[in-house]
C-alpha atoms as a PDB file:
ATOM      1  CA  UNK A   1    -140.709  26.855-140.659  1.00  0.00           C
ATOM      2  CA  UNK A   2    -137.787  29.134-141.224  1.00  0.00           C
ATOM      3  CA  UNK A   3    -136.918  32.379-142.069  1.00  0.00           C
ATOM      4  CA  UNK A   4    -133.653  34.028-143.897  1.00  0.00           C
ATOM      5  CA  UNK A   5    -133.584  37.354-144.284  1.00  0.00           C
ATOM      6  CA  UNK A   6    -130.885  39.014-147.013  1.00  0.00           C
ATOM      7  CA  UNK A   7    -129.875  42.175-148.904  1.00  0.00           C
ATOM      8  CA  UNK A   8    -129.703  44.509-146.388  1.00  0.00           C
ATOM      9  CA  UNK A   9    -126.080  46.728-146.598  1.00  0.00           C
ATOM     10  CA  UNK A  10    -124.951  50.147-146.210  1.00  0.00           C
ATOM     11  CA  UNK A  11    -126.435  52.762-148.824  1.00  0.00           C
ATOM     12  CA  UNK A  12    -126.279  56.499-149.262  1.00  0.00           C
ATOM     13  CA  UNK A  13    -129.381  58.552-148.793  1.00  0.00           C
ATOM     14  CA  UNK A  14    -131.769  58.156-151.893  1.00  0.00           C
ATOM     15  CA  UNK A  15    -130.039  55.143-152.694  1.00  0.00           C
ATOM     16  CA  UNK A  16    -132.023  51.938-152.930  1.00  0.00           C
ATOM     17  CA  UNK A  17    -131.997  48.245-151.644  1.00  0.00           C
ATOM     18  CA  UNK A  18    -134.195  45.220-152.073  1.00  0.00           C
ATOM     19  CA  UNK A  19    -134.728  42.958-148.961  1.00  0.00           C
ATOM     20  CA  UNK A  20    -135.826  39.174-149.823  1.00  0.00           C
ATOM     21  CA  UNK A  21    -136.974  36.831-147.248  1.00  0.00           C
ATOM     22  CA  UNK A  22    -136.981  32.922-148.269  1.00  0.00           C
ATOM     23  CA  UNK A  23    -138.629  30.358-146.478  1.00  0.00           C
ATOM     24  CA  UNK A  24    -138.668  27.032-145.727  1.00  0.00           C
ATOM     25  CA  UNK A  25    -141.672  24.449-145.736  1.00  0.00           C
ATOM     26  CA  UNK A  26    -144.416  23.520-148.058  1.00  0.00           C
ATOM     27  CA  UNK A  27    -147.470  25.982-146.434  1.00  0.00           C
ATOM     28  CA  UNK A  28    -145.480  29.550-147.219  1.00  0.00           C
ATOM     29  CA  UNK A  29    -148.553  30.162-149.504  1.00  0.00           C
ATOM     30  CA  UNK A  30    -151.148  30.272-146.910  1.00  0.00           C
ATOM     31  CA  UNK A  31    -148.792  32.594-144.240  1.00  0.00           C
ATOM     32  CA  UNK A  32    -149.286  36.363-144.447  1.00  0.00           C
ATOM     33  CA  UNK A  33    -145.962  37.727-144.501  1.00  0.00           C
ATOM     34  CA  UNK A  34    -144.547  40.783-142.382  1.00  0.00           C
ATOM     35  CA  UNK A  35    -141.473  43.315-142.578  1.00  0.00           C
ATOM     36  CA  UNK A  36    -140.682  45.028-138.852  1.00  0.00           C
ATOM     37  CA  UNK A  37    -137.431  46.827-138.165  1.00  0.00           C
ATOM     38  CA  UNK A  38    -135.923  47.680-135.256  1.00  0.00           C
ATOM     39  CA  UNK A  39    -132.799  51.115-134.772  1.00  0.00           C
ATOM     40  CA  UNK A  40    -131.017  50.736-131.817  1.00  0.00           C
ATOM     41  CA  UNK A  41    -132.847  52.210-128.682  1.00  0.00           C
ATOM     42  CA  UNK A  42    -135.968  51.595-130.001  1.00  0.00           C
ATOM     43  CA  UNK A  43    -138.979  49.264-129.985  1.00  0.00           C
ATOM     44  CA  UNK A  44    -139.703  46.864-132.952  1.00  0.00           C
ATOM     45  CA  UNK A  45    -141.927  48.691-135.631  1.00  0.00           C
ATOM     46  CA  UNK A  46    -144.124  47.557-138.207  1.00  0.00           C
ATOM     47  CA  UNK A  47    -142.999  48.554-141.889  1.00  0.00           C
ATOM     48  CA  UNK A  48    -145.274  46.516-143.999  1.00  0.00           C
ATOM     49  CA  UNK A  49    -147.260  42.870-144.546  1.00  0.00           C
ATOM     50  CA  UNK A  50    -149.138  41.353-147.474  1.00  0.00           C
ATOM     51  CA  UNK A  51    -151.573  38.561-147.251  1.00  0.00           C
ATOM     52  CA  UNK A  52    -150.986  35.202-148.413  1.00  0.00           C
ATOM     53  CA  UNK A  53    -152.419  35.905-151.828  1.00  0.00           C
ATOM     54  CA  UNK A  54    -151.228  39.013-152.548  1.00  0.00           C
ATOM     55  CA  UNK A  55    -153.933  40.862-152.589  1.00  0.00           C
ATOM     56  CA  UNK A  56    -153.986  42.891-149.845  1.00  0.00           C
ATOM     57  CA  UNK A  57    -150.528  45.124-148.381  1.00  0.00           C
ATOM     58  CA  UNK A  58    -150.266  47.455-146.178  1.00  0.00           C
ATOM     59  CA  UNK A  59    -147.609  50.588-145.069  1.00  0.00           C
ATOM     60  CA  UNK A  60    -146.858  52.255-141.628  1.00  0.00           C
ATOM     61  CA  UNK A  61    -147.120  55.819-142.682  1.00  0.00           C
ATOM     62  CA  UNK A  62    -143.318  56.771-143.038  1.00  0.00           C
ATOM     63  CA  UNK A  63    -142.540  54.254-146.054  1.00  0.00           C
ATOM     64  CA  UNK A  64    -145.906  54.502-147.916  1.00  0.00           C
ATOM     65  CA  UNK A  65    -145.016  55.523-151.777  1.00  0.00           C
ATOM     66  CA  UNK A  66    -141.210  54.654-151.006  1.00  0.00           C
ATOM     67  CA  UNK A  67    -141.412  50.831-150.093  1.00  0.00           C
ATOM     68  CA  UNK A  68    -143.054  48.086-151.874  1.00  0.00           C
ATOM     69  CA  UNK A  69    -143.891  44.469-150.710  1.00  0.00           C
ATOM     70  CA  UNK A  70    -144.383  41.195-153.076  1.00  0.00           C
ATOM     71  CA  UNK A  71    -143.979  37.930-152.834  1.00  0.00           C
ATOM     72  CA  UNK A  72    -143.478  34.892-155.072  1.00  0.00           C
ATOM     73  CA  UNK A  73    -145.500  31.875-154.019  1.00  0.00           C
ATOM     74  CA  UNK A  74    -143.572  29.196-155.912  1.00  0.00           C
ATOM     75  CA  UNK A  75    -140.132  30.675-154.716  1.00  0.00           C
ATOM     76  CA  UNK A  76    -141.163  30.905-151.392  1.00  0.00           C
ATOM     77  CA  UNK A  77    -140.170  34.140-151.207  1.00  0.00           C
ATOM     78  CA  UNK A  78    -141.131  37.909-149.871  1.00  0.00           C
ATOM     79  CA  UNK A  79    -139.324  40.847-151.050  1.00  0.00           C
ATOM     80  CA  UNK A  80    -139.161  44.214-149.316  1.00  0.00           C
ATOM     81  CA  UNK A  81    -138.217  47.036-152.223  1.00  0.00           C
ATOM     82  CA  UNK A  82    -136.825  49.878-150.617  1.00  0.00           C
ATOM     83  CA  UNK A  83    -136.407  53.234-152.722  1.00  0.00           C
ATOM     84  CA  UNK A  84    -135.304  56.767-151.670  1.00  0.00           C
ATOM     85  CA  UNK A  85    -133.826  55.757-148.824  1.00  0.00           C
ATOM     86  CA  UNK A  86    -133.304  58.261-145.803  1.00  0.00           C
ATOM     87  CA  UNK A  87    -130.853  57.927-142.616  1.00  0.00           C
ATOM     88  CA  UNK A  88    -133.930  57.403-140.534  1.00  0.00           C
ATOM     89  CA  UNK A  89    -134.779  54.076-142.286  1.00  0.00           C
ATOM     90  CA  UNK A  90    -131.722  52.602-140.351  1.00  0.00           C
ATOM     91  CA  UNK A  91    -132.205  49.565-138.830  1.00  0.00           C
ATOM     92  CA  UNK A  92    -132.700  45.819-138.434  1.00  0.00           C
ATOM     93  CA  UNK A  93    -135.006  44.130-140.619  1.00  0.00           C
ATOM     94  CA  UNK A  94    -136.917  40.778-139.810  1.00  0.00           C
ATOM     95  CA  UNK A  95    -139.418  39.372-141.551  1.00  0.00           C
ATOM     96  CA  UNK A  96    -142.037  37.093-140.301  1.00  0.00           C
ATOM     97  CA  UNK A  97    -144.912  34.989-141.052  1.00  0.00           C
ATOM     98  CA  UNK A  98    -148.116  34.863-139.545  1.00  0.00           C
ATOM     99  CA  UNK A  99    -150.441  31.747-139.965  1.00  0.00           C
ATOM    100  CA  UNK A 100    -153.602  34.021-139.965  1.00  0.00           C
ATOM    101  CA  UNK A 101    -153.462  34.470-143.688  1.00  0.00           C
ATOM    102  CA  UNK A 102    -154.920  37.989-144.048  1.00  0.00           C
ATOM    103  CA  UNK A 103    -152.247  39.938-142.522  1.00  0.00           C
ATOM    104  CA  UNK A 104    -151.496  42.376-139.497  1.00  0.00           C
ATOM    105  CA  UNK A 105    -149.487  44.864-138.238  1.00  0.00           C
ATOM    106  CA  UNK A 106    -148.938  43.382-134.834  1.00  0.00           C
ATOM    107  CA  UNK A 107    -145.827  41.592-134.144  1.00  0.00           C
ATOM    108  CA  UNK A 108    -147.207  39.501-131.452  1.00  0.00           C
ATOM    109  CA  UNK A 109    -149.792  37.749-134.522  1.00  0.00           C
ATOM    110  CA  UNK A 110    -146.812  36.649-136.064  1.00  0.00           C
ATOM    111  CA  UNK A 111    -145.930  32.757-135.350  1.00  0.00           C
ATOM    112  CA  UNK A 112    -142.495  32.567-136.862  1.00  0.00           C
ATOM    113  CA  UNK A 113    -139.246  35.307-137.418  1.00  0.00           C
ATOM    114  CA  UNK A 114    -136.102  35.691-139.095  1.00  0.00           C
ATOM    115  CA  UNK A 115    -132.887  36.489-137.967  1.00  0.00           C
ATOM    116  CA  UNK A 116    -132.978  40.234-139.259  1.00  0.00           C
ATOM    117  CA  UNK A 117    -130.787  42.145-141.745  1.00  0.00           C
ATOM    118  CA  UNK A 118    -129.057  45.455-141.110  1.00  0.00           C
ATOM    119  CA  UNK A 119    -129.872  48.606-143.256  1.00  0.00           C
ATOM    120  CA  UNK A 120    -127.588  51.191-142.888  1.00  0.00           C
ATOM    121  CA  UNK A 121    -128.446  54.446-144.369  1.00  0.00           C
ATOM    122  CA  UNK A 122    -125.390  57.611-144.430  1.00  0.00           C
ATOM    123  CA  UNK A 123    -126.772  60.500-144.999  1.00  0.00           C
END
């Protein structure tokens, strides 16, 4: 299984972006899929996950009502939507799927990562 992570850039504060994460191999469907990011100096943090239907998604506190997660089965896909973006959302983004199809917030439950995407926000 791999990961590619894309659409990260540089983007004013309040500006948007939209991070998509394809991947390879025929099970995608059954992973739950994870965002984490990562700013320089500090440790890898959960942003978000949803579960391999869909159905269930969850937030860490500072993107909840700015940040939405989806994902398109039959494109093998997971998108990140990012919206009123602030300087403090700077980072490196991986995503990362986790066999156990329900979905967590710890990175360690996560079997396979991509190779990140920077998100620069200027304030």
């Amino acid at each position: 299984v791999q990961l590619q992570a894309s659409g990260g850039g540089l983007v004013q504060a309040g500006g948007s972006l939209r991070l998509s994460c394809a991947v390879s191999g025929r099970t995608f469907s059954s992973y739950a899929m994870g965002w984490f990011r990562q700013a320089p100096g500090k440790e890898r943090e959960f942003v978000s996950f949803i579960s391999w239907t869909g159905g269930t998604t969850s937030y860490v506190d500072s993107v909840k009502g700015r940040f939405t997660i989806s994902r398109d089965n039959p494109k093998n896909t997971v998108y990140l939507q990012m919206n009123s973006l602030k300087p403090e959302d700077t980072a490196v983004y991986y995503c990362a799927a986790a066999r156990t199809g329900c979905g967590t917030v710890r990175a360690a439950n996560y079997d396979y990562w991509g190779q990140g995407t920077q998100v620069t926000v200027s304030s």
